[in-house]
C-alpha atoms as a PDB file:
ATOM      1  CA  UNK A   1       0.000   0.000   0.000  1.00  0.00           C
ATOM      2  CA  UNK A   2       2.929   2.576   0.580  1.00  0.00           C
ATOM      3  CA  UNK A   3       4.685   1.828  -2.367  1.00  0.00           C
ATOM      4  CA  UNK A   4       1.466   2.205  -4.249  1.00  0.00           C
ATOM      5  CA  UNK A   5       0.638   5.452  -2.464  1.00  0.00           C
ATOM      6  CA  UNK A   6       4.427   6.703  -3.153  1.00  0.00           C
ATOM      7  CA  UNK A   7       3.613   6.141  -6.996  1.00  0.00           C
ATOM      8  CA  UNK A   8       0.483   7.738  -7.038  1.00  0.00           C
ATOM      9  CA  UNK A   9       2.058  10.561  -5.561  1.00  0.00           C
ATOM     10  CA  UNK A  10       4.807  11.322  -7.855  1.00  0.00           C
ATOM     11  CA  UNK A  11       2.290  10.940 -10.896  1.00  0.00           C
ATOM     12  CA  UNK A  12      -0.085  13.897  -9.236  1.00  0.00           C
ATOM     13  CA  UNK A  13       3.213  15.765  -8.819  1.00  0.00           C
ATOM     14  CA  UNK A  14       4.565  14.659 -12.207  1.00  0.00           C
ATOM     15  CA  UNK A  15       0.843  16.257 -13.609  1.00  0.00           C
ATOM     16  CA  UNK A  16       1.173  19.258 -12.006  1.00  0.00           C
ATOM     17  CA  UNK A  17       4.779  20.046 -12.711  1.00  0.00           C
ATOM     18  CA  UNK A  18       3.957  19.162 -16.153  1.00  0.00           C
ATOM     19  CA  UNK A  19       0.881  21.853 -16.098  1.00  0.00           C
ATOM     20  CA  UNK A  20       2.578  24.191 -14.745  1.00  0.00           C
ATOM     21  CA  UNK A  21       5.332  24.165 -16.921  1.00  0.00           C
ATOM     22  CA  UNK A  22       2.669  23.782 -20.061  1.00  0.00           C
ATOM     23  CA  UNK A  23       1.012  26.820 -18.540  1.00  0.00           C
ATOM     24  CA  UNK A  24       4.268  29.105 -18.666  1.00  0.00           C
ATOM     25  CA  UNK A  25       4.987  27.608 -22.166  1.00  0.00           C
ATOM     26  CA  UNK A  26       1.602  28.546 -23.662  1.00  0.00           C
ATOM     27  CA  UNK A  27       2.099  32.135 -21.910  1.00  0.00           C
ATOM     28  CA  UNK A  28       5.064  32.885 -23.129  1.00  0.00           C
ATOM     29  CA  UNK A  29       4.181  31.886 -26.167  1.00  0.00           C
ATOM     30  CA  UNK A  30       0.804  33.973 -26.220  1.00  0.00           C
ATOM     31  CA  UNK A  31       2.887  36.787 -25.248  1.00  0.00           C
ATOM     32  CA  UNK A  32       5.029  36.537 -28.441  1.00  0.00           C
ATOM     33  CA  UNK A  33       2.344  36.197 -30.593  1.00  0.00           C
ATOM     34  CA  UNK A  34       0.234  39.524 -29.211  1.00  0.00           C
ATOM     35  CA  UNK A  35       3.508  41.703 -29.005  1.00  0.00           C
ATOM     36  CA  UNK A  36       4.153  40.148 -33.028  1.00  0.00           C
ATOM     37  CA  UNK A  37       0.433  40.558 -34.089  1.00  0.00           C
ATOM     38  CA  UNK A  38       0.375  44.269 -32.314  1.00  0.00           C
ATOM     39  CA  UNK A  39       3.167  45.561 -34.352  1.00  0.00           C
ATOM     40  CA  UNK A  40       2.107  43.721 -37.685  1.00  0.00           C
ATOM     41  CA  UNK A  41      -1.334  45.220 -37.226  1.00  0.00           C
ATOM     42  CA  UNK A  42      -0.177  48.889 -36.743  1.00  0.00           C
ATOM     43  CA  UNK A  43       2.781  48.570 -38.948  1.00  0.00           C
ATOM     44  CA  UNK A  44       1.018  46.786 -42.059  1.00  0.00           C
ATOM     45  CA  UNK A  45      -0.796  49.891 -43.326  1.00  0.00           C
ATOM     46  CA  UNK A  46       2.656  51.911 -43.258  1.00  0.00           C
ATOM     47  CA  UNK A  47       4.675  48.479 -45.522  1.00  0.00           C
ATOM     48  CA  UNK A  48       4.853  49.249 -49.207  1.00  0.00           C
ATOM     49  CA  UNK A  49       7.696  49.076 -52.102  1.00  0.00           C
ATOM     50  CA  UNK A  50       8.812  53.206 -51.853  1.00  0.00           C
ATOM     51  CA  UNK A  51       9.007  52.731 -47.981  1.00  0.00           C
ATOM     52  CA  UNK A  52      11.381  49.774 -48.004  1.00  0.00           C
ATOM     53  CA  UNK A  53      13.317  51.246 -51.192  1.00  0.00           C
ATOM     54  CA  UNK A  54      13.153  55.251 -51.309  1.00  0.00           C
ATOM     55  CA  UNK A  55      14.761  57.575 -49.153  1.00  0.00           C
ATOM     56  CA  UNK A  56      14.060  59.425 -46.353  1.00  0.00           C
ATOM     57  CA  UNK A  57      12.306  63.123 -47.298  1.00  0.00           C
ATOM     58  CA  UNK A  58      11.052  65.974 -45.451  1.00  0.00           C
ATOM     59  CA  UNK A  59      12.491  65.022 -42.220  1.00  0.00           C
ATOM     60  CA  UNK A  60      12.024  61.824 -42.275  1.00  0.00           C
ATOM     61  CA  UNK A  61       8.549  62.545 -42.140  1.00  0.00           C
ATOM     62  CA  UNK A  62       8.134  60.803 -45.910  1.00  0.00           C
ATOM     63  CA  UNK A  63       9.738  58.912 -47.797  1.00  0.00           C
ATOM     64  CA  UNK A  64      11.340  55.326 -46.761  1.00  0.00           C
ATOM     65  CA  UNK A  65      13.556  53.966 -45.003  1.00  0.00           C
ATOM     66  CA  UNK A  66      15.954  52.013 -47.434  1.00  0.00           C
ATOM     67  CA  UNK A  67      19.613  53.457 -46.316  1.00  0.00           C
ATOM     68  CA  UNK A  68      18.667  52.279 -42.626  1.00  0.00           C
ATOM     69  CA  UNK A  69      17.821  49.208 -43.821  1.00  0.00           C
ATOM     70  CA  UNK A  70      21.510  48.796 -45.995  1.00  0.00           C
ATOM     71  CA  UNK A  71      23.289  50.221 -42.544  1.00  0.00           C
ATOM     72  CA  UNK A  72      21.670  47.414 -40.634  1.00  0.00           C
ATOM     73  CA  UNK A  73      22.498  44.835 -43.093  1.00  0.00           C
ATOM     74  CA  UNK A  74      25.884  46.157 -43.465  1.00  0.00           C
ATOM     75  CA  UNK A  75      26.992  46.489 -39.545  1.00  0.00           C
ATOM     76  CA  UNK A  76      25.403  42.501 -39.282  1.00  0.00           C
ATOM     77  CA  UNK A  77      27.440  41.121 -42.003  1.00  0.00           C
ATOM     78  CA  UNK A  78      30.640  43.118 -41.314  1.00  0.00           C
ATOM     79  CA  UNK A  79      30.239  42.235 -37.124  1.00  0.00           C
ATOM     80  CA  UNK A  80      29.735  38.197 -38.183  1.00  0.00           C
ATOM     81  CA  UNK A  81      32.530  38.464 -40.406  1.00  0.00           C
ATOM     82  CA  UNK A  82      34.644  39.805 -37.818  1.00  0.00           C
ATOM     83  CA  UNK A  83      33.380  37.903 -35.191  1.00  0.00           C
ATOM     84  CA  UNK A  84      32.448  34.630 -35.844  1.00  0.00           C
ATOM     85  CA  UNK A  85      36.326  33.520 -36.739  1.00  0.00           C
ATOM     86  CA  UNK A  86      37.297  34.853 -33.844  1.00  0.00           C
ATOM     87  CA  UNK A  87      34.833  33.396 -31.538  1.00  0.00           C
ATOM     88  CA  UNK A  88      35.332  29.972 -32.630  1.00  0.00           C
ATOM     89  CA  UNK A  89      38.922  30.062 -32.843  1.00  0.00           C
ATOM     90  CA  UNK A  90      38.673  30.904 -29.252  1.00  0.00           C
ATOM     91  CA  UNK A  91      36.082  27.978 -28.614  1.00  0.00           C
ATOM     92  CA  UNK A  92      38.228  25.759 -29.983  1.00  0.00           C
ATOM     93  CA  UNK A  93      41.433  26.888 -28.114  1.00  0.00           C
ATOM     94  CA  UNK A  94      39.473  26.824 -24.634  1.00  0.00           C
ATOM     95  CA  UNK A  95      38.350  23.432 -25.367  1.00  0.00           C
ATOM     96  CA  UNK A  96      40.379  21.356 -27.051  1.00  0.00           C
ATOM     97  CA  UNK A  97      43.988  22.926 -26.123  1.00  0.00           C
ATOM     98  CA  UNK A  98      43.404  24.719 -22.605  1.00  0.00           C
ATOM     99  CA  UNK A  99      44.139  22.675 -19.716  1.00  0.00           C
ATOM    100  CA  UNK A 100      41.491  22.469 -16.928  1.00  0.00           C
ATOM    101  CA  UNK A 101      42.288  24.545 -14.105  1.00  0.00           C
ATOM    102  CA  UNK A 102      42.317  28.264 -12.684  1.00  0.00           C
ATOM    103  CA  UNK A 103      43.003  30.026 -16.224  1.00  0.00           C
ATOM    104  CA  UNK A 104      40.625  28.161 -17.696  1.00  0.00           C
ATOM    105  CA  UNK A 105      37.838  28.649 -14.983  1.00  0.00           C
ATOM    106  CA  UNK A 106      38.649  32.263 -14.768  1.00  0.00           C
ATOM    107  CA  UNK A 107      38.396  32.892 -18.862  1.00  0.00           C
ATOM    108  CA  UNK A 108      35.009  31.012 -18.904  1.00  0.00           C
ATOM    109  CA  UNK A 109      33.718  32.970 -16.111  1.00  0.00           C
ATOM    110  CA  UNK A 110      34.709  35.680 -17.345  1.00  0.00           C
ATOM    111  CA  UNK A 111      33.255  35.296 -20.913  1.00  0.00           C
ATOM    112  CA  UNK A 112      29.710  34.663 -18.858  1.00  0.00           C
ATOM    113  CA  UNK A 113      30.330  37.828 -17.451  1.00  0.00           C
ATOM    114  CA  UNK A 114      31.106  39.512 -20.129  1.00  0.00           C
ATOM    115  CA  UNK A 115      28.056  38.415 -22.205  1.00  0.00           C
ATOM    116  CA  UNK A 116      25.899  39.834 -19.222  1.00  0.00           C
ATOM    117  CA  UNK A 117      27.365  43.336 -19.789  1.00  0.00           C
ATOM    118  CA  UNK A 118      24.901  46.164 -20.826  1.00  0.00           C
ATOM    119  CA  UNK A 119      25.102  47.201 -24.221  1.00  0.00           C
ATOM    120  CA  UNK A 120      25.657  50.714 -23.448  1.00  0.00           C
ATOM    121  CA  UNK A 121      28.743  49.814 -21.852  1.00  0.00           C
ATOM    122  CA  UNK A 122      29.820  48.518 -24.714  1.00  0.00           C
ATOM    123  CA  UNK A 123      29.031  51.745 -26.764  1.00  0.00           C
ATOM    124  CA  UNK A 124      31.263  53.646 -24.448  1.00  0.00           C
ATOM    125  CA  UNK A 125      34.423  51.335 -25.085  1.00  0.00           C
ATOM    126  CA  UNK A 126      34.268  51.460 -28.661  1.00  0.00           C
ATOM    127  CA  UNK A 127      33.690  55.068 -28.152  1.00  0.00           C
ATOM    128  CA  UNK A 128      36.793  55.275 -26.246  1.00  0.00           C
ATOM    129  CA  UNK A 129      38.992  52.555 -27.984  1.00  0.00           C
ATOM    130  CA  UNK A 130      37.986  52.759 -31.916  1.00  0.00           C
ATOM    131  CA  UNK A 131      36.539  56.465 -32.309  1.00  0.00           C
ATOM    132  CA  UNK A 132      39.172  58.010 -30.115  1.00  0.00           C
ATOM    133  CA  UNK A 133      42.145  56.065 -29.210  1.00  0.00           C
ATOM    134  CA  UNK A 134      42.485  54.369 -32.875  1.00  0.00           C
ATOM    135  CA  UNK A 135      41.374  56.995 -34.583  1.00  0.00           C
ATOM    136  CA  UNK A 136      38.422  55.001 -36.987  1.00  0.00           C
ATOM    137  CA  UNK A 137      36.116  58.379 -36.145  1.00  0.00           C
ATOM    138  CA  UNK A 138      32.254  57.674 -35.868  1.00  0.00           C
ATOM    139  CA  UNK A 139      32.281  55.106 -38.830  1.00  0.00           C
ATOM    140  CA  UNK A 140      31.072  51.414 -40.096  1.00  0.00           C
ATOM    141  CA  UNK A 141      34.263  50.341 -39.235  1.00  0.00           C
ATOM    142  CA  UNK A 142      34.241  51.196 -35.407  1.00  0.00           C
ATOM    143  CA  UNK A 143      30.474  50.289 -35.334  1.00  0.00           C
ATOM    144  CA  UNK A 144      31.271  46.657 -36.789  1.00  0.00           C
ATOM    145  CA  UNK A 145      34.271  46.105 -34.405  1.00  0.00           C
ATOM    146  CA  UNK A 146      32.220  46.929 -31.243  1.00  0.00           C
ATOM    147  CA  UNK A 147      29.519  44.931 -32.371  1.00  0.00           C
ATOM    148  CA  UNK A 148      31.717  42.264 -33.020  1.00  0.00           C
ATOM    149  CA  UNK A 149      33.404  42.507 -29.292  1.00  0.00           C
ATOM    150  CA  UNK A 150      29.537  42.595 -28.334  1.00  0.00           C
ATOM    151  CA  UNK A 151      28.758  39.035 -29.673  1.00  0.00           C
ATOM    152  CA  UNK A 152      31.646  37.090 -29.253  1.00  0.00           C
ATOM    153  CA  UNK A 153      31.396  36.036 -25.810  1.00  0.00           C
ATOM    154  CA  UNK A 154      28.199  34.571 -27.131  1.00  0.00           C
ATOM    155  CA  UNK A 155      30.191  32.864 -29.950  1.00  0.00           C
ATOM    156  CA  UNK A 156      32.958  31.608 -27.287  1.00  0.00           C
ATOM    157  CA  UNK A 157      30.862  30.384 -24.949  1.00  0.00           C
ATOM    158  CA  UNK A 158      28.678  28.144 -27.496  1.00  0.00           C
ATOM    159  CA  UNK A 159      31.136  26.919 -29.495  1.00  0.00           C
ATOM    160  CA  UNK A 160      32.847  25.793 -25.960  1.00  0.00           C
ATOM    161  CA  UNK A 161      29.879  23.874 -24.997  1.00  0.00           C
ATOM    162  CA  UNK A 162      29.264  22.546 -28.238  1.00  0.00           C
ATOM    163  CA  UNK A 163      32.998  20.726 -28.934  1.00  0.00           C
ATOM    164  CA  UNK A 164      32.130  19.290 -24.995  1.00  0.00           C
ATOM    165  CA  UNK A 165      29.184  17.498 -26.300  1.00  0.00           C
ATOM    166  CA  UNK A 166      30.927  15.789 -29.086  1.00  0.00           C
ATOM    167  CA  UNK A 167      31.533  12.107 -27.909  1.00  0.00           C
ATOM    168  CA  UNK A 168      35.409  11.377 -27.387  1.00  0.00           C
ATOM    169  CA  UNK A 169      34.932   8.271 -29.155  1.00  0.00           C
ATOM    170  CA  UNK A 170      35.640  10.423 -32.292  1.00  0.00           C
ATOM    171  CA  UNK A 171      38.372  12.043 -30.857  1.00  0.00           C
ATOM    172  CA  UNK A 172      40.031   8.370 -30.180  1.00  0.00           C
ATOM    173  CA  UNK A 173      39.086   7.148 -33.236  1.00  0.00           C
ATOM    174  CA  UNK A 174      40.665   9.264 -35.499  1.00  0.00           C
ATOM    175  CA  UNK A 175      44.074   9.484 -33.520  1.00  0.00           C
ATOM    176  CA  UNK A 176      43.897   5.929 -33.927  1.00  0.00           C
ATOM    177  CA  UNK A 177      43.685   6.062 -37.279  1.00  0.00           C
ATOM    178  CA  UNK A 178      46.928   8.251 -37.533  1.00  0.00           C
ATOM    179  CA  UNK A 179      45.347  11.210 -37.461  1.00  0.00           C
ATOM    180  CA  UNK A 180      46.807  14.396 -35.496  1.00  0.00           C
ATOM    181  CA  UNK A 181      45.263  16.985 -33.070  1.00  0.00           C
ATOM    182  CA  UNK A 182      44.525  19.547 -35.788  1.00  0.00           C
ATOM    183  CA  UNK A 183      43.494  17.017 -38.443  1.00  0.00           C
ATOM    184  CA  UNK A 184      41.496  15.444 -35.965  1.00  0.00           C
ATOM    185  CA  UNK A 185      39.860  19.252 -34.533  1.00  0.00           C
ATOM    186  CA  UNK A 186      39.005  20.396 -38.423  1.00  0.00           C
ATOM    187  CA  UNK A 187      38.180  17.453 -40.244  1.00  0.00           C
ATOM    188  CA  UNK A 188      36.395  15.865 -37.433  1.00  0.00           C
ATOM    189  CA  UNK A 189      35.117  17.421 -34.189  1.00  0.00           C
ATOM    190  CA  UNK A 190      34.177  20.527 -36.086  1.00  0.00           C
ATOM    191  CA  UNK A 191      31.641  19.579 -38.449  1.00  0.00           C
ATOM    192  CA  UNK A 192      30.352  17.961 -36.018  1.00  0.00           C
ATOM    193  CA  UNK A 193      29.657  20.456 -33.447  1.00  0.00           C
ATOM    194  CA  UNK A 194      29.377  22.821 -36.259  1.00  0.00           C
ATOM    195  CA  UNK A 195      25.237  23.137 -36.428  1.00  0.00           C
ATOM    196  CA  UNK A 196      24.938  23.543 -32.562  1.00  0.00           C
ATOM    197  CA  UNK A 197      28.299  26.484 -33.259  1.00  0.00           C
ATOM    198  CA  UNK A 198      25.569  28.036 -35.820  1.00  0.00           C
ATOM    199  CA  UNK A 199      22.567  28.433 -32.988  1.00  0.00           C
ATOM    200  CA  UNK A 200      25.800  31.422 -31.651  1.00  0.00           C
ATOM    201  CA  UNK A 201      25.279  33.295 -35.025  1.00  0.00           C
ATOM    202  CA  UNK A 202      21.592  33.285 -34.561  1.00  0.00           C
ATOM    203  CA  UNK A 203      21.880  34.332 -31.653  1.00  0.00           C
ATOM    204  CA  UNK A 204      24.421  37.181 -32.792  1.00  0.00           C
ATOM    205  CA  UNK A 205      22.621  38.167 -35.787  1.00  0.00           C
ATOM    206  CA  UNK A 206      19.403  38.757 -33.743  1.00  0.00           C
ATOM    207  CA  UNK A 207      21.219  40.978 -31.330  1.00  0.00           C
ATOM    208  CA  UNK A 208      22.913  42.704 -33.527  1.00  0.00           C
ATOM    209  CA  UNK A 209      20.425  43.808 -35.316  1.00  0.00           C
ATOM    210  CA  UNK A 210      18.423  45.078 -32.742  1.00  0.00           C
ATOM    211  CA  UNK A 211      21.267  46.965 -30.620  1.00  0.00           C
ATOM    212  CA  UNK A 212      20.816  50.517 -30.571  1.00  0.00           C
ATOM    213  CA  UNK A 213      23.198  51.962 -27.468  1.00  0.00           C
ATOM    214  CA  UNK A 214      26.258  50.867 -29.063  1.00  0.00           C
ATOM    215  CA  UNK A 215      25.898  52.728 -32.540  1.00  0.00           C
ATOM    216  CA  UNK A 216      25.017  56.016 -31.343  1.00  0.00           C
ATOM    217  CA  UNK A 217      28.674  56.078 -29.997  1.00  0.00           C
ATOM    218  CA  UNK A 218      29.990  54.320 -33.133  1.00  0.00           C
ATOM    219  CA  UNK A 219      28.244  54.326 -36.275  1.00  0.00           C
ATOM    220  CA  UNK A 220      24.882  55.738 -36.740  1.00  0.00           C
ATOM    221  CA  UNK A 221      23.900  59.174 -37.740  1.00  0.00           C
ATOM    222  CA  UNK A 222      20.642  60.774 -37.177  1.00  0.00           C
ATOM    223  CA  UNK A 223      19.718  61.562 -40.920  1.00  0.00           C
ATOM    224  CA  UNK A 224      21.993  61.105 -44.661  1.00  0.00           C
ATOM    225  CA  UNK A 225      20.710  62.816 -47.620  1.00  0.00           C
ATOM    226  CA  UNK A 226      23.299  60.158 -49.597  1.00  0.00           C
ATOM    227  CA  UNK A 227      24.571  56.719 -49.024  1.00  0.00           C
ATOM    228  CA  UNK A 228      28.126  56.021 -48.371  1.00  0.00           C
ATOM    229  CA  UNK A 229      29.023  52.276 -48.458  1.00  0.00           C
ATOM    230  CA  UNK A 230      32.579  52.552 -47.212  1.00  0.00           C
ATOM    231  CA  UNK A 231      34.427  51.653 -43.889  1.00  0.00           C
ATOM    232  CA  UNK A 232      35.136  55.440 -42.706  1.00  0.00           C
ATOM    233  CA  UNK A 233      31.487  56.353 -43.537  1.00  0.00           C
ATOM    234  CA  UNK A 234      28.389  56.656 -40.994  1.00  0.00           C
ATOM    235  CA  UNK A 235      25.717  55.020 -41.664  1.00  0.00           C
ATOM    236  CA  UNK A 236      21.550  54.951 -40.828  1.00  0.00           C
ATOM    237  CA  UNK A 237      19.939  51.728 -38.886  1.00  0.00           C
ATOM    238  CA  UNK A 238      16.723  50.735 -38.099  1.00  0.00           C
ATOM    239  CA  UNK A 239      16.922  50.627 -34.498  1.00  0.00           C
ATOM    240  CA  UNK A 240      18.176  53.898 -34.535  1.00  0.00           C
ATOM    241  CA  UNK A 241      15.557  55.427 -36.973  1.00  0.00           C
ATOM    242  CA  UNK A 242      12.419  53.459 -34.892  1.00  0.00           C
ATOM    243  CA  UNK A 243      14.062  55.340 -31.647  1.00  0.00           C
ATOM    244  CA  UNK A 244      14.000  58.760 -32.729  1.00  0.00           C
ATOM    245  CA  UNK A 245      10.456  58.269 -35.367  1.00  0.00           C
ATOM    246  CA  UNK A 246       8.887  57.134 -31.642  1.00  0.00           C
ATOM    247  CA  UNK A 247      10.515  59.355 -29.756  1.00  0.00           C
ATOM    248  CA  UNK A 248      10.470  62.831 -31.803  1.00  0.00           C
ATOM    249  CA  UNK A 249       9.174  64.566 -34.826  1.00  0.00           C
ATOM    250  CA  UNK A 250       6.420  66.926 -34.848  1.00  0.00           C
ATOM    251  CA  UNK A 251       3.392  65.194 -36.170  1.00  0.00           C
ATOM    252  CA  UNK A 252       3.762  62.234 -33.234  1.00  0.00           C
ATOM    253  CA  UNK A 253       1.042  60.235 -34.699  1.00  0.00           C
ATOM    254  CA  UNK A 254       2.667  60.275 -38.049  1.00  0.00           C
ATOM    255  CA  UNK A 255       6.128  59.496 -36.676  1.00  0.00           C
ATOM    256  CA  UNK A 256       4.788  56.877 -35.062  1.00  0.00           C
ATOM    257  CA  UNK A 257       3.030  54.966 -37.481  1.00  0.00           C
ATOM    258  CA  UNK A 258       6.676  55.336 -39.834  1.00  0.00           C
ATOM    259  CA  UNK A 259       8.387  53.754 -36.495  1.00  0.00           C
ATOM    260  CA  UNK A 260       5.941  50.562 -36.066  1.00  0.00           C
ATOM    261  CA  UNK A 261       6.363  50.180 -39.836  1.00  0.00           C
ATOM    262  CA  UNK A 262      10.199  50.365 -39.303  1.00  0.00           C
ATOM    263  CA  UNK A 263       9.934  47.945 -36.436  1.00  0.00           C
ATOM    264  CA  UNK A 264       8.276  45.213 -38.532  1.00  0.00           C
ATOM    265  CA  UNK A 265      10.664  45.602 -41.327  1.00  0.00           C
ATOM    266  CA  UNK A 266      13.535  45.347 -38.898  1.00  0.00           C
ATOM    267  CA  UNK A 267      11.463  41.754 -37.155  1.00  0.00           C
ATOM    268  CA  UNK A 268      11.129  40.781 -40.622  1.00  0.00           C
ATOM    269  CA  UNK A 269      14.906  40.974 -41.450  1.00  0.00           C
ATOM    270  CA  UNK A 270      15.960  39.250 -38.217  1.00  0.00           C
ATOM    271  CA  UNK A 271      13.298  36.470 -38.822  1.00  0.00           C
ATOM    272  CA  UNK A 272      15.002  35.945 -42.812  1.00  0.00           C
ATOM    273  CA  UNK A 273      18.010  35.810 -41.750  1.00  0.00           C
ATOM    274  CA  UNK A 274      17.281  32.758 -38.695  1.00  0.00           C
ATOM    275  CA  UNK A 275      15.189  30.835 -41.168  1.00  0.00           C
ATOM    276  CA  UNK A 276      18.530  31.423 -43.398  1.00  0.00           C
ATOM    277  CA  UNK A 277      20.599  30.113 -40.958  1.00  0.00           C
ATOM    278  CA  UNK A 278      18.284  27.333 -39.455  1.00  0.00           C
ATOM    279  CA  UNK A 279      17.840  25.950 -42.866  1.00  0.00           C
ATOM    280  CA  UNK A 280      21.584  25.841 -43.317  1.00  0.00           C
ATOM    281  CA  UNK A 281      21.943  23.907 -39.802  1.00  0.00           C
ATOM    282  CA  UNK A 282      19.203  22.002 -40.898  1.00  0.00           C
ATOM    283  CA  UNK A 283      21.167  20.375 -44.212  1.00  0.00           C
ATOM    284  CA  UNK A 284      24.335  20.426 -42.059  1.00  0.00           C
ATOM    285  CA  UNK A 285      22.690  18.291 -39.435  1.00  0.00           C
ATOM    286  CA  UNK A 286      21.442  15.802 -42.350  1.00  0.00           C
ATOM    287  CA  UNK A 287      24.895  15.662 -44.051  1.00  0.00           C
ATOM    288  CA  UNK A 288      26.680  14.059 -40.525  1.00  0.00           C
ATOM    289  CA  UNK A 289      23.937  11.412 -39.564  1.00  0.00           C
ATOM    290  CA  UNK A 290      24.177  10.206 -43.376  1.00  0.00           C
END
């Protein structure tokens, strides 16, 4: 009778963890949805071909929005380029060539920390490193490389824990097999941990896009009656252009309905370039259980 009363006691408490948890799930979700659905529904009307490709007019007040768009795409391709090497060249060197013990524990801890750090924070270093120090000036090139610094303990830190979770067995395989610690790193453990490494760009390329502290310092400028795609150049983005349309302007009603069409453009961007990337983890994934 105990033993059946035990049992019967961990399945109620098995149920109601399992609500409970089902209950957060579906609110969280619901959340997403109604914070998604309330900027597609006032941001919809405002969509249309001259306000994705024409520039800004009258203030900002008309026109589109098409050279913060380019900025945007430009400071998230130029940060992953920059970063992404970097980040899982360091992976790899924590994990496969670092020795457990106080260095080690002190550069992973401090990689957590470091990915904790506000972004504004951030903002003022490059200010005070790239702007000033190197001399880059407020430019696409400082903006990219603080971004970049931004992201990487992200990059670090995942590609860490995704060489762990690679078995050994490959590991002792292929030195068995005659093969050496690079050989073995690039040709093997790599690809992989590779598709798990690519859930670090997501990750990046979401934040990146939406960062806004950070490129006032850097990169951004407020308005550009031309484009300048070149490294010394400023540049417009979309979080920067949806802060100052909501924020400024002097029809607020009209500013505001060109900064929720701004902020669906710029949710629409992120989610093109995950379902980029997912699909390309996707066929990676396929490729090493074949």
């Amino acid at each position: 009778m105990k033993t059946k009363n035990v049992q019967k006691s961990k399945l109620r408490f098995q149920k109601w963890v399992f609500a409970i948890i089902s209950a957060i799930s579906i609110f969280v979700f619901l959340t997403s949805l109604l914070v998604i659905g309330f900027i597609f529904f006032h941001g919809i009307m405002k969509i249309s071909w001259d306000f994705i490709f024409k520039f800004p007019e009258e203030g900002m007040m008309k026109g589109g929005i098409f050279p913060a768009l380019v900025g945007t795409i430009l400071l998230v391709l130029g940060s992953s380029i920059l970063a992404f090497p970097i980040g899982i060249l360091s992976g790899i060197y924590m994990n496969e060539f670092l020795k457990p013990g106080i260095l080690k524990s002190f550069i992973q801890m401090m990689t957590s920390n470091l990915a904790g750090i506000p972004s504004i924070v951030y903002g003022l270093f490059g200010l005070a490193l790239f702007v000033s120090w190197c001399g880059f000036g407020v430019s696409l090139l400082s903006g990219c490389l603080t971004l970049a610094i931004l992201v990487l303990p992200i990059i670090i830190r995942t590609t860490d824990e995704s060489l762990k979770a690679v078995d050994d067995t490959y590991r002792f395989t292929a030195y068995s097999l005659g093969a050496g610690k690079i050989e073995t790193i690039f040709r093997v453990i790599l690809p992989m941990a590779f598709p798990s490494i690519l859930t670090s760009l997501i990750l990046s390329v979401g934040r990146i896009a939406g960062e806004t502290a950070p490129i006032i310092f850097t990169v951004v400028a407020f308005y550009l009656p031309e484009m300048k795609l070149s490294l010394d150049s400023q540049v417009m983005a979309l979080p920067y252009h949806l802060y100052v349309m909501s924020t400024s302007g002097v029809d607020l009603n009209a500013s505001r309905e060109i900064a929720f069409g701004t902020a669906l453009v710029l949710i629409a961007m992120i989610l093109f370039l995950n379902v980029c990337i997912r699909t390309w983890k996707t066929v990676l994934n396929k490729r090493n259980f074949k």
